[in-house]
N, C-alpha and C. Protein backbone atom coordinates (compact mmCIF):
# COMPACT_ATOMS: atom_id res chain seq x y z
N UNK A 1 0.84 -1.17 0.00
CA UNK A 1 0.00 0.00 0.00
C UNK A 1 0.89 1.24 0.00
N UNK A 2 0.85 2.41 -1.17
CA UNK A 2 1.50 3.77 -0.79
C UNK A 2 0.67 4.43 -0.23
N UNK A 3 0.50 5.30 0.58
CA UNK A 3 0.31 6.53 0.98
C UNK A 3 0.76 7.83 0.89
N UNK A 4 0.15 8.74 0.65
CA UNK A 4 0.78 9.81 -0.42
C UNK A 4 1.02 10.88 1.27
N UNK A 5 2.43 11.29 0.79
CA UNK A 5 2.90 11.72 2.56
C UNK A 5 2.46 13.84 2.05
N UNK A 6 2.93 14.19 0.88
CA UNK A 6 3.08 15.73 0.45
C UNK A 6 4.08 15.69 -0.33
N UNK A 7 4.05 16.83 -0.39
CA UNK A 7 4.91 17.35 -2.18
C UNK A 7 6.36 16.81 -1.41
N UNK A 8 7.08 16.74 -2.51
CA UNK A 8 8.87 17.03 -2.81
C UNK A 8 9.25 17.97 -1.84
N UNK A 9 8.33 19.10 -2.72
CA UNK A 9 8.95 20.65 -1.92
C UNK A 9 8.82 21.22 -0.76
N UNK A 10 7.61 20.60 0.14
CA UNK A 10 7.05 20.61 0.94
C UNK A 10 8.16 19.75 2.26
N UNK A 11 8.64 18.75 1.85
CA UNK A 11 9.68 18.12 2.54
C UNK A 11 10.45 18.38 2.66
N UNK A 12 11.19 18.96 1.13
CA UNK A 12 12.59 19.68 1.50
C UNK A 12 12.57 21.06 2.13
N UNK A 13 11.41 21.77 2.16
CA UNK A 13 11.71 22.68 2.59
C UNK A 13 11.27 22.76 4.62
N UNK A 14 10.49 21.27 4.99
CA UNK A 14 10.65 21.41 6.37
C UNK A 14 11.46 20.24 7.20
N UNK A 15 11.92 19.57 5.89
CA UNK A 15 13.17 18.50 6.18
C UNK A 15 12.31 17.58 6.77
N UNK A 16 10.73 17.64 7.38
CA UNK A 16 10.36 16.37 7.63
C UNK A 16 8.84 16.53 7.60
N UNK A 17 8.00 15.82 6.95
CA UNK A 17 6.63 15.57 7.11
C UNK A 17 5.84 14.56 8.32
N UNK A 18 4.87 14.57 8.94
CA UNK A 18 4.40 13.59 9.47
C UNK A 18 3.44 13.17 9.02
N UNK A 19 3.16 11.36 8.53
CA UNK A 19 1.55 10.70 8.25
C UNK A 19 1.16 9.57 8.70
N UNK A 20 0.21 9.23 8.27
CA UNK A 20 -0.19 7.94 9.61
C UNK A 20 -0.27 6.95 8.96
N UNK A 21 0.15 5.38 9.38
CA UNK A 21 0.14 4.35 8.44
C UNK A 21 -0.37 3.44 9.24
N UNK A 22 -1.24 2.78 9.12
CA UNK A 22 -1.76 1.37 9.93
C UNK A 22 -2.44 2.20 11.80
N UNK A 23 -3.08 3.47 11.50
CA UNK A 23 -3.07 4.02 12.62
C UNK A 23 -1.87 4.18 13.67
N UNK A 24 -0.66 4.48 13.30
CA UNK A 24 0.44 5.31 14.43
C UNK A 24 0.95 5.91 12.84
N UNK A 25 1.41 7.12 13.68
CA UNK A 25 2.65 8.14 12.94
C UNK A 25 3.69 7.65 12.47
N UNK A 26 4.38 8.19 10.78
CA UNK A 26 5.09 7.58 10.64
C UNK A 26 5.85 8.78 9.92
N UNK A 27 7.48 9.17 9.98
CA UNK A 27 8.17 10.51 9.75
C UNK A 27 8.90 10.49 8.53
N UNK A 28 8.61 11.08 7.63
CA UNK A 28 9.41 11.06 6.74
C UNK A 28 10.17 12.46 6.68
N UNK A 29 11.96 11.72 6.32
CA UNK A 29 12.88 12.48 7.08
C UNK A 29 13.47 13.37 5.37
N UNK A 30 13.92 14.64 5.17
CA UNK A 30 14.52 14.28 3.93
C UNK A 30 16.28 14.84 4.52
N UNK A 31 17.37 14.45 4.21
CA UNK A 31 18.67 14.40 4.28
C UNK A 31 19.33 14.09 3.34
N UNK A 32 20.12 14.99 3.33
CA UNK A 32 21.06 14.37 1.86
C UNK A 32 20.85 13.91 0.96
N UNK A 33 19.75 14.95 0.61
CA UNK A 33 19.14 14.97 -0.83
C UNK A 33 18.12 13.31 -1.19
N UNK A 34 17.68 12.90 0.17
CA UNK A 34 17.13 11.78 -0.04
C UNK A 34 16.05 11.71 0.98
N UNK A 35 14.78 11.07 1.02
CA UNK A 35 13.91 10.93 1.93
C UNK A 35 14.12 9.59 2.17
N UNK A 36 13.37 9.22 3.74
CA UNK A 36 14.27 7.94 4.76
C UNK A 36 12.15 8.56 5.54
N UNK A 37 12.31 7.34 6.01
CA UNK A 37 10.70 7.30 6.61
C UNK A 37 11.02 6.16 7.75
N UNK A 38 10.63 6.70 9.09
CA UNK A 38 10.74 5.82 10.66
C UNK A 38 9.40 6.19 10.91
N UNK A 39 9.47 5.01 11.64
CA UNK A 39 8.01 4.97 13.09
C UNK A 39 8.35 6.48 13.37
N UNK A 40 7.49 7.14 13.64
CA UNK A 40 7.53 8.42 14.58
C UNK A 40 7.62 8.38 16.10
N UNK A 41 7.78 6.88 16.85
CA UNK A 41 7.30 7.02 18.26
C UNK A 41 8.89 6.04 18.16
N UNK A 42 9.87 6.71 19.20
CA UNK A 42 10.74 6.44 19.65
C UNK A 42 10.46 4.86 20.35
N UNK A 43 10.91 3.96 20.21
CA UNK A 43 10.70 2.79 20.71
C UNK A 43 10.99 2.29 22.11
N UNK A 44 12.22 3.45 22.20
CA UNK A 44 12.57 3.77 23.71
C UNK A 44 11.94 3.79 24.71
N UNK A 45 11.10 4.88 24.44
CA UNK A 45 9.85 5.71 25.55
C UNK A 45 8.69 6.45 24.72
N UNK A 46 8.90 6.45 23.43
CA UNK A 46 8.04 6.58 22.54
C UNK A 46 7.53 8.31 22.36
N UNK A 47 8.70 8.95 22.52
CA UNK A 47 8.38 10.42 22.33
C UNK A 47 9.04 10.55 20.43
N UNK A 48 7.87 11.61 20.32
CA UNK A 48 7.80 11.86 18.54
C UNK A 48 9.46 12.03 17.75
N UNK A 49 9.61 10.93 17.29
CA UNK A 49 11.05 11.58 16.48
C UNK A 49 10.96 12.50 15.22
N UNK A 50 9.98 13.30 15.10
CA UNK A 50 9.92 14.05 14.31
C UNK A 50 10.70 15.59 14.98
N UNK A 51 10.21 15.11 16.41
CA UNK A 51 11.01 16.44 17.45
C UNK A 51 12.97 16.44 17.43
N UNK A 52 13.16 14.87 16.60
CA UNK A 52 14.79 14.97 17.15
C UNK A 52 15.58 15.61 16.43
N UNK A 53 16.88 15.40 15.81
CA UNK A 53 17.72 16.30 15.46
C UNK A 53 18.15 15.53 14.60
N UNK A 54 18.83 15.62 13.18
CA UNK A 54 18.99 14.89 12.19
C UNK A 54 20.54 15.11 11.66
N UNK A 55 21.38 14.23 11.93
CA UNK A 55 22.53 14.73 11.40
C UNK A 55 23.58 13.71 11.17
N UNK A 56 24.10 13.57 10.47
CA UNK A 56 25.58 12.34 9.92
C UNK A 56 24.36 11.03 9.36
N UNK A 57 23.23 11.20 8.67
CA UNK A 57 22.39 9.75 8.32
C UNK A 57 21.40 9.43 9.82
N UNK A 58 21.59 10.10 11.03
CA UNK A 58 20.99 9.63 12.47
C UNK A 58 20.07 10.61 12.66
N UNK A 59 18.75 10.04 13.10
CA UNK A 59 17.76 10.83 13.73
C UNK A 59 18.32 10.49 15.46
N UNK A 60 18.25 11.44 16.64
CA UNK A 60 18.37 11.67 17.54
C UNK A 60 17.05 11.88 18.37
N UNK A 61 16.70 11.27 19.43
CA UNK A 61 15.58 11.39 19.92
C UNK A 61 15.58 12.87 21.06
N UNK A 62 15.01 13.49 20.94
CA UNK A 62 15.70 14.50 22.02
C UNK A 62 15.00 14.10 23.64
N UNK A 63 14.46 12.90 23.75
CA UNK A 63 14.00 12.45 25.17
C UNK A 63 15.20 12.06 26.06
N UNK A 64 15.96 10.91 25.73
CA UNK A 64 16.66 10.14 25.76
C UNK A 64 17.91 9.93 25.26
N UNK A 65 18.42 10.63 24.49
CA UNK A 65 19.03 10.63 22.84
C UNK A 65 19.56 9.73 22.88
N UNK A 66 18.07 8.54 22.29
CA UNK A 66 19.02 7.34 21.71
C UNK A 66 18.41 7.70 20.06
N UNK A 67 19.61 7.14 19.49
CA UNK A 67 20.06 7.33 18.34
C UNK A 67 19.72 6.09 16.91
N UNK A 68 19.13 6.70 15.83
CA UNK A 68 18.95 5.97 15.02
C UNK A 68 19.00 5.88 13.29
N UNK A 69 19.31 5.24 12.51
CA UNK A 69 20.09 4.89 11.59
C UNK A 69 18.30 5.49 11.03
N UNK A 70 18.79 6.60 9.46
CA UNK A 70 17.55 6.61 8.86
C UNK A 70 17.42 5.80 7.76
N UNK A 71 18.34 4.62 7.35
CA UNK A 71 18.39 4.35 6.55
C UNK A 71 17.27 2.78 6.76
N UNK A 72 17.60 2.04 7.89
CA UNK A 72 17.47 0.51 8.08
C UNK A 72 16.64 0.82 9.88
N UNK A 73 16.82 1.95 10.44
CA UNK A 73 15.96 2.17 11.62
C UNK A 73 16.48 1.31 13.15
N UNK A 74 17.21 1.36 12.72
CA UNK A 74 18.81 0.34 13.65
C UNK A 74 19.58 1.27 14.69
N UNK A 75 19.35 1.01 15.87
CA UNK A 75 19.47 1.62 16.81
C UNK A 75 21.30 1.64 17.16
N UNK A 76 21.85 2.37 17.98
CA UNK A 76 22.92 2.76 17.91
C UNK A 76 23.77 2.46 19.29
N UNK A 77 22.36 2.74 20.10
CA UNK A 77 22.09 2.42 21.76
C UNK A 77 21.15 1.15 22.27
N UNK A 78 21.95 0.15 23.26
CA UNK A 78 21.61 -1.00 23.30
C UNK A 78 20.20 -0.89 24.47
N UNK A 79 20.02 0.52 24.75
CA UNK A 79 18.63 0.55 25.79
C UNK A 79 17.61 0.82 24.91
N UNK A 80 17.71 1.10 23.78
CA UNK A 80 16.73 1.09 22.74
C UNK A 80 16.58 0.45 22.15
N UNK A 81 15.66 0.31 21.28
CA UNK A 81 15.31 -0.98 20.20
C UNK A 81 15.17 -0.37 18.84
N UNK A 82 15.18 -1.00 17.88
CA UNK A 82 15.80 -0.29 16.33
C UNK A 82 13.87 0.10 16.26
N UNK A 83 13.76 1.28 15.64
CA UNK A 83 12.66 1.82 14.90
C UNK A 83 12.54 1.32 13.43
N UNK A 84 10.95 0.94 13.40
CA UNK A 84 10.70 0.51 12.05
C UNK A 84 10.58 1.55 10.82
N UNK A 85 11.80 0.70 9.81
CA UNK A 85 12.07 1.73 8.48
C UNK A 85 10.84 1.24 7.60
N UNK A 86 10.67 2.41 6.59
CA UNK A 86 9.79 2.39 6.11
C UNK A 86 10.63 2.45 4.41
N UNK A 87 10.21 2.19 3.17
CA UNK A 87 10.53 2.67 2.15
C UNK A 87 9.54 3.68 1.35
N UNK A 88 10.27 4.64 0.92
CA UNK A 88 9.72 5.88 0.12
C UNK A 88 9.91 6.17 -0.98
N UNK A 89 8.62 6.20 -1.66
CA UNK A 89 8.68 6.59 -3.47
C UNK A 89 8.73 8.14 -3.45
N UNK A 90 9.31 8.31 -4.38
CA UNK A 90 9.20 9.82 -4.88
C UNK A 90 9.12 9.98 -6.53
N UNK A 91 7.80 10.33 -6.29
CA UNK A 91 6.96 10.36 -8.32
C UNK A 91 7.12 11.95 -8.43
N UNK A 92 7.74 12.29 -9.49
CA UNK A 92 7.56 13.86 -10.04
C UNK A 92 7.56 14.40 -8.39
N UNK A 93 6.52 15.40 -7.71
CA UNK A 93 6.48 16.07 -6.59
C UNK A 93 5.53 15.74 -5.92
N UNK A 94 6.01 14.45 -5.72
CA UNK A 94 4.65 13.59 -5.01
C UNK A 94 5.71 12.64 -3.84
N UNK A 95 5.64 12.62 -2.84
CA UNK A 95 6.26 11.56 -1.72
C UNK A 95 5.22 10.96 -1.50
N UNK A 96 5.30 9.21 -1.72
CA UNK A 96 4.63 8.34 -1.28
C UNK A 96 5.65 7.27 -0.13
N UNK A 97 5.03 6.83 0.89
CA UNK A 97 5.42 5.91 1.81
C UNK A 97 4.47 4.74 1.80
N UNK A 98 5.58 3.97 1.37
CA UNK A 98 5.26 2.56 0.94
C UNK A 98 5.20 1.45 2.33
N UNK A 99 3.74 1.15 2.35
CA UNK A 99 3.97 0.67 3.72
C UNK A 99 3.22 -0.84 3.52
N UNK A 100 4.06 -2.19 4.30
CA UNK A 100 3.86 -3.59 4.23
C UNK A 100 3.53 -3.80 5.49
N UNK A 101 3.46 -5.27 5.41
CA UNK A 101 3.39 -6.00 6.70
C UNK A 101 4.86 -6.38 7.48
N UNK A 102 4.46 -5.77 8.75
CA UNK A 102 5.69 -5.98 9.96
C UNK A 102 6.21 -7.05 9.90
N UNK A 103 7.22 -6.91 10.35
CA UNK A 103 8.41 -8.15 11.03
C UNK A 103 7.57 -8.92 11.52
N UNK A 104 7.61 -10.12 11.48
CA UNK A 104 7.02 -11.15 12.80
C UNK A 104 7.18 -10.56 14.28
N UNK A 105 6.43 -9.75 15.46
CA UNK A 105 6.78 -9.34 16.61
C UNK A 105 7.31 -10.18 17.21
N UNK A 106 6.61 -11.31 17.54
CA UNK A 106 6.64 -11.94 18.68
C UNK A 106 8.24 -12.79 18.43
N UNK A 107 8.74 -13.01 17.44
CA UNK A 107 9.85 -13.73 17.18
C UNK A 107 11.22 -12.50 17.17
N UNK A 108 10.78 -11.27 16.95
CA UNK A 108 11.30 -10.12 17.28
C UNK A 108 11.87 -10.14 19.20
N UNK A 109 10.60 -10.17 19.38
CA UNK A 109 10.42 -9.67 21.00
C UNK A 109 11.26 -10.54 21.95
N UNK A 110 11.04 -12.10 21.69
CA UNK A 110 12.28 -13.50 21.77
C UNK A 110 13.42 -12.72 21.38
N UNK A 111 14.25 -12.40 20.73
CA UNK A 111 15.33 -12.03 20.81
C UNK A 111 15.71 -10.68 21.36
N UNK A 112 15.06 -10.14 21.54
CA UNK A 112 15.41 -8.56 22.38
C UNK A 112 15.46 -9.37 24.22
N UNK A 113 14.31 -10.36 24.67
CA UNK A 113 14.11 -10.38 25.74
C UNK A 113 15.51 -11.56 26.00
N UNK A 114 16.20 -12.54 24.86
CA UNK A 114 17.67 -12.77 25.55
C UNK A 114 18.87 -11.72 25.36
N UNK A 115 18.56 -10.88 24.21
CA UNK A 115 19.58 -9.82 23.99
C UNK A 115 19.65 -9.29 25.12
N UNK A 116 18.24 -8.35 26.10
CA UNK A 116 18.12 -7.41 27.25
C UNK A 116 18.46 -8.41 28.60
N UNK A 117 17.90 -9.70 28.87
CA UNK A 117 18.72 -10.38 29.70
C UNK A 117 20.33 -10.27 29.92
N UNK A 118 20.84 -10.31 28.42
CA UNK A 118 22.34 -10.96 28.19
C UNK A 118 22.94 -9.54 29.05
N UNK A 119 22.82 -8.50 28.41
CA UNK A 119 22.88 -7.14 28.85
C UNK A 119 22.13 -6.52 29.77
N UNK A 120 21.58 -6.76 30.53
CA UNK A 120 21.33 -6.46 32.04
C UNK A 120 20.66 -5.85 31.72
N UNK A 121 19.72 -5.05 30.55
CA UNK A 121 19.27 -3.67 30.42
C UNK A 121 17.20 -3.97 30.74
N UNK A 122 17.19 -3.49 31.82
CA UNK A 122 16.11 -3.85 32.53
C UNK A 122 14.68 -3.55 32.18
N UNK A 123 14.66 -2.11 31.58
CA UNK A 123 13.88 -1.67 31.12
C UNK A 123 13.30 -2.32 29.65
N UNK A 124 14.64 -2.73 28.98
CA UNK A 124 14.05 -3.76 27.53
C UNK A 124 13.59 -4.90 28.26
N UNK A 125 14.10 -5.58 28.81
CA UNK A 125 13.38 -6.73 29.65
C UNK A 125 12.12 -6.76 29.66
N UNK A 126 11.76 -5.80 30.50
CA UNK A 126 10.34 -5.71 31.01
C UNK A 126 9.60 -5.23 29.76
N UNK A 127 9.54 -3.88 28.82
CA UNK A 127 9.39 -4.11 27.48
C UNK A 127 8.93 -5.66 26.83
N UNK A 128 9.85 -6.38 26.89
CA UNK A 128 9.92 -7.38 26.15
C UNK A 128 8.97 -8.33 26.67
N UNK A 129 8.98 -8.88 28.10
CA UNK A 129 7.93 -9.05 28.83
C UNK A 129 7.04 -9.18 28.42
N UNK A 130 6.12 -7.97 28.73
CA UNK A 130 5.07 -7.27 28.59
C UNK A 130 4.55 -7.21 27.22
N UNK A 131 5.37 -7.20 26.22
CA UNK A 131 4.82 -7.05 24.64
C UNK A 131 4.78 -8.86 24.35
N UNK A 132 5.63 -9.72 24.81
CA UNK A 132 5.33 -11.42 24.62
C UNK A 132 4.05 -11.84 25.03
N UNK A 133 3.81 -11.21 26.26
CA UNK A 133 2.49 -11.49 27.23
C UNK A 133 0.92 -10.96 26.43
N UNK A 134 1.11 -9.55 26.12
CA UNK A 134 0.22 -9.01 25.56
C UNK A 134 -0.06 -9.33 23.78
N UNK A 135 0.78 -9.89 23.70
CA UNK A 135 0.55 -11.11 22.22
C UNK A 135 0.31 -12.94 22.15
N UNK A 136 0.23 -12.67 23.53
CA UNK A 136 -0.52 -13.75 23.82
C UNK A 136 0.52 -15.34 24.32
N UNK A 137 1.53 -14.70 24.62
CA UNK A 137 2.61 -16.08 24.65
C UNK A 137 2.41 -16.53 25.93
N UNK A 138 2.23 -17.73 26.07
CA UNK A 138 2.17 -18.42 27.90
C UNK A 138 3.23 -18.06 28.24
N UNK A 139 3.40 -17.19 29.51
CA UNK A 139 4.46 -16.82 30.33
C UNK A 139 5.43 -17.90 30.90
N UNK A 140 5.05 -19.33 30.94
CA UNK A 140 6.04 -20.45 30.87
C UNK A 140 7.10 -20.45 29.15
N UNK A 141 6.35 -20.01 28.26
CA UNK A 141 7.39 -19.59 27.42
C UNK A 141 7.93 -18.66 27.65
N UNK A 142 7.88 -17.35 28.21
CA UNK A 142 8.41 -16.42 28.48
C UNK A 142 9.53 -16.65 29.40
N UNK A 143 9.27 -17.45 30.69
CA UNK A 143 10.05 -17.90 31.75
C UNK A 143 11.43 -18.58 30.31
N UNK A 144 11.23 -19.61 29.71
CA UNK A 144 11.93 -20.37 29.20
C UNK A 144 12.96 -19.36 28.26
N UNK A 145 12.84 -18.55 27.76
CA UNK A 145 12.98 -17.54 26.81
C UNK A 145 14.31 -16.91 27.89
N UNK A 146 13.63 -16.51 28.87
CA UNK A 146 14.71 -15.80 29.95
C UNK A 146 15.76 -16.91 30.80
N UNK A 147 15.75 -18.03 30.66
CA UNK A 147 16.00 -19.24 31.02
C UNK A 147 17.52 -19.48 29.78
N UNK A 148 17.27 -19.07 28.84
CA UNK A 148 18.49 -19.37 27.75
C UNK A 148 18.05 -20.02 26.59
N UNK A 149 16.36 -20.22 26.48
CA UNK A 149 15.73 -21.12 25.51
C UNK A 149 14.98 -19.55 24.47
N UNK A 150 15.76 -19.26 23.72
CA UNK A 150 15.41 -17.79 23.22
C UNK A 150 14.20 -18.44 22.25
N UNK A 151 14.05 -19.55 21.63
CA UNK A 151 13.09 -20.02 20.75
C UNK A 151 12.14 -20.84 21.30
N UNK A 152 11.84 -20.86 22.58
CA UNK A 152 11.17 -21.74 23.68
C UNK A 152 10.71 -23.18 23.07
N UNK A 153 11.27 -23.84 22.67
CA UNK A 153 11.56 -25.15 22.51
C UNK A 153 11.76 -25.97 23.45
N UNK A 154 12.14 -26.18 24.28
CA UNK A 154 12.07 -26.73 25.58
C UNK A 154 13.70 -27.33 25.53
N UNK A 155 14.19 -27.10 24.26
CA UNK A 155 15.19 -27.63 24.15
C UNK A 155 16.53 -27.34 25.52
N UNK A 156 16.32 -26.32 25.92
CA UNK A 156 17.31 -25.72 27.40
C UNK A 156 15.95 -25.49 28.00
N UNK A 157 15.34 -26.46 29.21
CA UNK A 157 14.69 -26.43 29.82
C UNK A 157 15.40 -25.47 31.46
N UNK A 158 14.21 -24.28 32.30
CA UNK A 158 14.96 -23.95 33.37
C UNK A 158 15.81 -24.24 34.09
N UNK A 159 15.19 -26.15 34.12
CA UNK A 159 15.81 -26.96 35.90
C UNK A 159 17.15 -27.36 35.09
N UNK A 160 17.49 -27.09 33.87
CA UNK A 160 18.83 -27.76 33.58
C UNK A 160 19.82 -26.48 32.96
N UNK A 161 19.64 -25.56 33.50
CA UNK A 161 20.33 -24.25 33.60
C UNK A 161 20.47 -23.91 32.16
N UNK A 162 19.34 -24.11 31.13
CA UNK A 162 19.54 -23.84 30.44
C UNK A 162 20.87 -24.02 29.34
N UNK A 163 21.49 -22.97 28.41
CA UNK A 163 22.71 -23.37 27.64
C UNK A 163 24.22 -23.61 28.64
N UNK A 164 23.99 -24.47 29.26
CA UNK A 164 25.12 -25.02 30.52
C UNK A 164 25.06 -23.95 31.48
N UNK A 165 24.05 -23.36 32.24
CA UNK A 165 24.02 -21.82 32.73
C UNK A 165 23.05 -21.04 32.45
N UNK A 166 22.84 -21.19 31.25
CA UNK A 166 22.01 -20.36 30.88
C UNK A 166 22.77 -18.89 30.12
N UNK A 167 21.79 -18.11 29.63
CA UNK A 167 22.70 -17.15 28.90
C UNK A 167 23.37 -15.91 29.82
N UNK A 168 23.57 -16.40 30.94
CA UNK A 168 24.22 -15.15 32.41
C UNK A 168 25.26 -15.94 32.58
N UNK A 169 26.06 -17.46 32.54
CA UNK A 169 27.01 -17.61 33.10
C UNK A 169 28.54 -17.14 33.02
N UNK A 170 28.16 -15.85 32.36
CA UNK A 170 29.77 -15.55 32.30
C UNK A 170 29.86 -14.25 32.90
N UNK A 171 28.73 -13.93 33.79
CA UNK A 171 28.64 -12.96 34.56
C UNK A 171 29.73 -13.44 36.00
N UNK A 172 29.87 -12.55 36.89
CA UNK A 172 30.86 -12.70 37.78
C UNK A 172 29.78 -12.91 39.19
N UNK A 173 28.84 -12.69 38.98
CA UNK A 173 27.69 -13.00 39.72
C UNK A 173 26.70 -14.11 39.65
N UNK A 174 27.03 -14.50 38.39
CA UNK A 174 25.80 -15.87 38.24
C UNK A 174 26.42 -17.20 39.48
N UNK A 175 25.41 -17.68 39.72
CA UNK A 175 26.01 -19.08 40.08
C UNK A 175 25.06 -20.59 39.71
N UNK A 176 25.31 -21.51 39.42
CA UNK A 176 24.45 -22.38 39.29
C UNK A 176 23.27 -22.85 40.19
N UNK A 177 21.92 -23.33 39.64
CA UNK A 177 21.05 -23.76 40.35
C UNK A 177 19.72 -22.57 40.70
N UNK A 178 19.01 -22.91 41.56
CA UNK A 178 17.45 -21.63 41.36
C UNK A 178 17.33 -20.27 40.94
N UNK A 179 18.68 -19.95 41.69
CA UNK A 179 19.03 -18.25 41.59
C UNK A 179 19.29 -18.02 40.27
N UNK A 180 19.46 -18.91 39.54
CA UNK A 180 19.38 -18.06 38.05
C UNK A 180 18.44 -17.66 37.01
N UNK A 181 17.17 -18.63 37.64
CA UNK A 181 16.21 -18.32 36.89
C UNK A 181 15.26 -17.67 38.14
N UNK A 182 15.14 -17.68 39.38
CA UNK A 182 13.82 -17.60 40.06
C UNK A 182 13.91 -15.75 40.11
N UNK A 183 14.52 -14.67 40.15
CA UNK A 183 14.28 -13.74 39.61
C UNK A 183 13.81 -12.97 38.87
N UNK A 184 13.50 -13.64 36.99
CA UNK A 184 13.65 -13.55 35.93
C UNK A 184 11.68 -14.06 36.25
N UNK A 185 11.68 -15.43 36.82
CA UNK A 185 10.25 -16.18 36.91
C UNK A 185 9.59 -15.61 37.74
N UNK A 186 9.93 -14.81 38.81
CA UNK A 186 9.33 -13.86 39.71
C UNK A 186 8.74 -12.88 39.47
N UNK A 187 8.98 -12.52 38.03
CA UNK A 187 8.03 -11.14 37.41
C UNK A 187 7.38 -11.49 36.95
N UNK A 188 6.56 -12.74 36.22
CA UNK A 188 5.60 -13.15 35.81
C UNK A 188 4.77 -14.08 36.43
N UNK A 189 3.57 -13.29 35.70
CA UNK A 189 2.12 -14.79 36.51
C UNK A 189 2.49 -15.79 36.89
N UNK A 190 2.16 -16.85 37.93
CA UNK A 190 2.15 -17.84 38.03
C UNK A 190 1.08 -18.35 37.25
N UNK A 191 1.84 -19.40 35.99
CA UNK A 191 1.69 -20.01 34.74
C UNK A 191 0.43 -21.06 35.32
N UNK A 192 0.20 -21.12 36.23
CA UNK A 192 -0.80 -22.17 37.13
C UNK A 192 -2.32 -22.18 37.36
């Protein structure tokens, strides 16, 4: 599906338009003589990146300033998560934003929630959490997921520490046995 965003001239002359695609905002950026189109809602904390600052190919969030690639929407900062790129036609003085169907989330969200484990970063965690749960995944997959089983296969089950450990044992703090998962299983429902 395109959606017709405004003129050529209209872009270059305010370097960024805002339009809505699938109901949320979506920014089309123009730089270096080229237009680049992101989610408008920072993935971070979700303040408008139409507000950030645009410079070297990077939109800048001015909440947070985490930082992002306008090309592929690829984050720069590991407390953020990459913003979805969009591709953009440009007919004569016409900008259209060409918009498909998303990434698979939930197979997305599995790898942010062992990435944000691996990296301690708490806030993606819970993010990640919370968006598995609210798409409907049994929180015993979720447990397993945080466990070292990123594709919940059962294949690295909890009680067997997961990938020999699980994905924390090279922390200076992990140690084998409950304490490595009952933390992680403590933020979610009891699956029961």
């Amino acid at each position: 599906m395109r959606i017709r965003v405004g003129s050529l001239e209209a872009l270059q002359t305010e370097g960024r338009l805002v339009t809505k695609a699938g109901g949320h905002g979506v920014c089309v950026f123009w730089h270096d003589d080229r237009a680049y189109a992101l989610d408008d809602r920072c993935p971070h904390m979700g303040f408008p990146l139409h507000r950030g600052t645009v410079e070297a190919g990077l939109v800048t969030c001015h909440w947070h300033h985490a930082r992002f690639d306008l090309t592929s929407g690829g984050t720069l900062d590991p407390f953020a998560d990459d913003a979805r790129a969009f591709p953009v036609e440009v007919k004569g003085d016409d900008v259209y934003l060409v918009v498909t169907p998303p990434d698979n989330r939930v197979d997305h969200l599995r790898r942010r929630l062992a990435e944000a484990l691996e990296g301690g970063l708490t806030l993606v965690t819970a993010k990640a959490v919370v968006g598995l749960l609210e798409a409907g995944v049994p929180s015993a997959e979720v447990v397993r997921v945080g466990a070292g089983d990123p594709v919940g296969s059962g294949r690295n089950p909890p009680e067997s520490g997961g990938r020999r450990g699980g994905p924390f044992r090279h922390r200076a703090d992990w140690r084998p046995g409950p304490r490595a998962t009952s933390p992680r299983s403590a933020a979610l429902p009891n699956p029961r």
